[in-house]
Protein backbone atom coordinates (compact mmCIF):
# COMPACT_ATOMS: atom_id res chain seq x y z
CA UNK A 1 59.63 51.56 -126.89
CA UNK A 2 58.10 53.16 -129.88
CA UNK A 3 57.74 56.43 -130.70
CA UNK A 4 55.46 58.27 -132.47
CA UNK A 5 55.80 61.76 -134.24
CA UNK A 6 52.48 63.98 -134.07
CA UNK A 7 51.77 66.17 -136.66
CA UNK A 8 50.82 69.24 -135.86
CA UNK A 9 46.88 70.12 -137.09
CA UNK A 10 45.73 73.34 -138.18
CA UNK A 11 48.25 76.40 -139.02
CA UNK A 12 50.19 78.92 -137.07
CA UNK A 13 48.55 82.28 -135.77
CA UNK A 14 50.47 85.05 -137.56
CA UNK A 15 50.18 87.32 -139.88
CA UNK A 16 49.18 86.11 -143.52
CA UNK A 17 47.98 87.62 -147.18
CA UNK A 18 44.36 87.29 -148.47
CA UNK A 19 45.84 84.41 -150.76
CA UNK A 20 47.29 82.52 -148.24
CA UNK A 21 44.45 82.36 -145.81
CA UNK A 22 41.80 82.02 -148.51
CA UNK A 23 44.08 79.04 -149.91
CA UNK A 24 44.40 77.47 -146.42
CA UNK A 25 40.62 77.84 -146.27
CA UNK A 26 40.14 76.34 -149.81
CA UNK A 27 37.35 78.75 -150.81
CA UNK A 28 36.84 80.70 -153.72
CA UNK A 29 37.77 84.69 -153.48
CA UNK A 30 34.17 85.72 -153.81
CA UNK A 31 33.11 84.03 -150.61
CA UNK A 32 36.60 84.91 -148.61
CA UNK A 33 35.40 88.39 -149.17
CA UNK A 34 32.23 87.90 -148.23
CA UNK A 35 33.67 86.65 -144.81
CA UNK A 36 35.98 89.60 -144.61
CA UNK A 37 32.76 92.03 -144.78
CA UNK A 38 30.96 90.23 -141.70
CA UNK A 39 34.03 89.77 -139.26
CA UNK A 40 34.32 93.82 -138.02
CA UNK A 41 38.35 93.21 -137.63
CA UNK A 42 38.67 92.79 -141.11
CA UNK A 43 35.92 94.45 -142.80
CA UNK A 44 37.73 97.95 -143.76
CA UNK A 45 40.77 96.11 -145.05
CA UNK A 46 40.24 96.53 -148.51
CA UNK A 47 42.93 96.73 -150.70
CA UNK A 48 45.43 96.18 -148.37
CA UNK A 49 47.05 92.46 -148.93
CA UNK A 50 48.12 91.76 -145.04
CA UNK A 51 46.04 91.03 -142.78
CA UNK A 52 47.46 91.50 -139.04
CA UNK A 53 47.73 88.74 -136.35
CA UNK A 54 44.02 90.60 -134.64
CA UNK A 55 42.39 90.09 -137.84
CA UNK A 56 43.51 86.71 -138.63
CA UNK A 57 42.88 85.81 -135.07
CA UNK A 58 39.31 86.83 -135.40
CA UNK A 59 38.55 85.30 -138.72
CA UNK A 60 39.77 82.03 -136.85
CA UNK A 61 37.37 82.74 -134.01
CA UNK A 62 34.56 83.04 -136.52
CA UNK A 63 35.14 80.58 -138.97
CA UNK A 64 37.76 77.87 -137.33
CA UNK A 65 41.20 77.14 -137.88
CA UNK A 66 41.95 76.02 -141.28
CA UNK A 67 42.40 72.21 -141.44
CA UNK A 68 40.31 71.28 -138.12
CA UNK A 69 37.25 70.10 -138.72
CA UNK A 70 34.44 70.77 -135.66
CA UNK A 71 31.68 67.88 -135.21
CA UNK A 72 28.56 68.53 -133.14
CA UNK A 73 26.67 65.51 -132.94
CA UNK A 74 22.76 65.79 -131.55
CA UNK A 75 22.22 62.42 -130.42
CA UNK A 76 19.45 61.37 -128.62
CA UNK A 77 19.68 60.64 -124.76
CA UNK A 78 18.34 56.84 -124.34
CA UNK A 79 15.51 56.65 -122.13
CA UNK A 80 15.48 53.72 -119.41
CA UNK A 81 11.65 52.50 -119.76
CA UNK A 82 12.69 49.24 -118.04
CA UNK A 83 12.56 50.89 -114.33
């Protein structure tokens, strides 16, 4: 029987820095702080460099984990003209 290891997608809730999370996001600084101003958690952090596991939890609520990609797809419904 064969076994397969599954790797684990996305990143750990905990605590992080600015850096790190902007780095896992891969986004410039400008528009990291940008997102920091619109999520309420996080937007009086200022220069503080930690943010705390509520504030990184919300960013992920807003803005997705890091590394998992979301697809919507609007497809069509097929119609059934044949009846």
């Amino acid at each position: 029987m064969q076994t397969e290891k599954i790797k684990p997608v996305g990143c750990e809730l905990k605590a992080y820095t600015k850096k790190e999370l902007r780095l896992l996001y891969g986004i410039p600084e400008s528009t990291f702080k940008r997102w920091l101003k619109a999520v309420a958690e996080t937007a009086d952090t200022g220069r503080k460099n930690w943010l705390n596991l509520i504030q990184v939890e919300a960013l992920f609520r807003k803005y997705g984990v890091p590394g998992v990609k979301v697809i919507e797809y609007n497809l069509p419904i097929p119609v059934n003209t044949t009846q």
